[in-house]
Protein backbone atom coordinates (compact mmCIF):
# COMPACT_ATOMS: atom_id res chain seq x y z
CA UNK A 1 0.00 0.00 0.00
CA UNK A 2 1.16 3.61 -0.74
CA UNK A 3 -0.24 6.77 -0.22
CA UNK A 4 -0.02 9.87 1.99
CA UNK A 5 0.25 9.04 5.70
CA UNK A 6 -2.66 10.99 6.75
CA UNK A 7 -5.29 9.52 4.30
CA UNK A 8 -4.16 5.83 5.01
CA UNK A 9 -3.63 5.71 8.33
CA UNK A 10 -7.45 4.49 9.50
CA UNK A 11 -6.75 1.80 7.13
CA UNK A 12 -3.63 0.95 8.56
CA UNK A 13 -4.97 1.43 11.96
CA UNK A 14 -8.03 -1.22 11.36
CA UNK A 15 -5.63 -3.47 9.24
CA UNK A 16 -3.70 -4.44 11.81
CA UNK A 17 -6.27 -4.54 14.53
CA UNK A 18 -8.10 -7.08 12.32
CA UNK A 19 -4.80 -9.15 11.92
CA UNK A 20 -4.01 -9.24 15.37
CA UNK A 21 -7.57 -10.22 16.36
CA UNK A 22 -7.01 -13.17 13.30
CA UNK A 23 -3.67 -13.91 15.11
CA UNK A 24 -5.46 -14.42 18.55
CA UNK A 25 -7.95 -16.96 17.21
CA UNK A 26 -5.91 -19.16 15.98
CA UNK A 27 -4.03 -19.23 18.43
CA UNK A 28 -7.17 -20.08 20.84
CA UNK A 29 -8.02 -22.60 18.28
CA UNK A 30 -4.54 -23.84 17.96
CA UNK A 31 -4.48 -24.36 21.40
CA UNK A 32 -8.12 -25.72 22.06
CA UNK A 33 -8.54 -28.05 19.05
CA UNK A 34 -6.86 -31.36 17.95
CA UNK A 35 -6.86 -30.07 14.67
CA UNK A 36 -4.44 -27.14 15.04
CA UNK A 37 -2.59 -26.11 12.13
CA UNK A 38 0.78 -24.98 12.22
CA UNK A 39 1.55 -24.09 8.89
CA UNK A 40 -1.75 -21.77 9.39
CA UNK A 41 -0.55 -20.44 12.76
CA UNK A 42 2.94 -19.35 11.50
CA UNK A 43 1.34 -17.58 8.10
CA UNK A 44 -1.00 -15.62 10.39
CA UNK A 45 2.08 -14.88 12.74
CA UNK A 46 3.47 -13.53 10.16
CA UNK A 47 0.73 -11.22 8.51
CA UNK A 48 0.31 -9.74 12.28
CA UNK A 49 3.43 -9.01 12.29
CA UNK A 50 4.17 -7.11 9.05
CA UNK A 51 0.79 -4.96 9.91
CA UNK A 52 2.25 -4.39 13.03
CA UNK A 53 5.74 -3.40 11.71
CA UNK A 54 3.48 -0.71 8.91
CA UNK A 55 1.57 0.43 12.07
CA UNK A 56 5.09 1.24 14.11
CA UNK A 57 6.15 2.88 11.04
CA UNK A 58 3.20 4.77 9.79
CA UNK A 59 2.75 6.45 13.63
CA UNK A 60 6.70 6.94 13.36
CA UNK A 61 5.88 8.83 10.48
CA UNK A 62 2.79 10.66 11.86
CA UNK A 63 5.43 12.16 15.04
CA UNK A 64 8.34 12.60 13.28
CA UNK A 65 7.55 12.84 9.73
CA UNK A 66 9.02 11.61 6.74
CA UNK A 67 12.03 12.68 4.70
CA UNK A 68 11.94 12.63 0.79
């Protein structure tokens, strides 16, 4: 995704929130079930944590701004 800070950063904002949540689910079901994937657990692992990395950088952006 690209684009000016200020007009993506709800997306970025509910992006993340809804990976995270994702992230948590599986891990519930990971945990609860018989059935637990793995290979499912470390692909939403990782998508939490690249939306999470964008988040960090987008507010890092947002205090300090961004140089061209």
């Amino acid at each position: 995704m690209t684009g000016p800070t200020w007009l993506l950063g709800t997306e970025i904002v509910c992006a993340t929130i809804t990976a995270v949540d994702r992230f948590r689910d599986i891990v519930h079901h990971f945990v609860d079930e018989s059935d637990g994937d793995p290979r499912l657990l470390r692909e939403v692992l990782a998508a939490a944590s690249a939306w999470c990395e964008t988040l960090m950088g987008y507010e890092h952006a947002e205090t300090f701004g961004i140089e061209d």
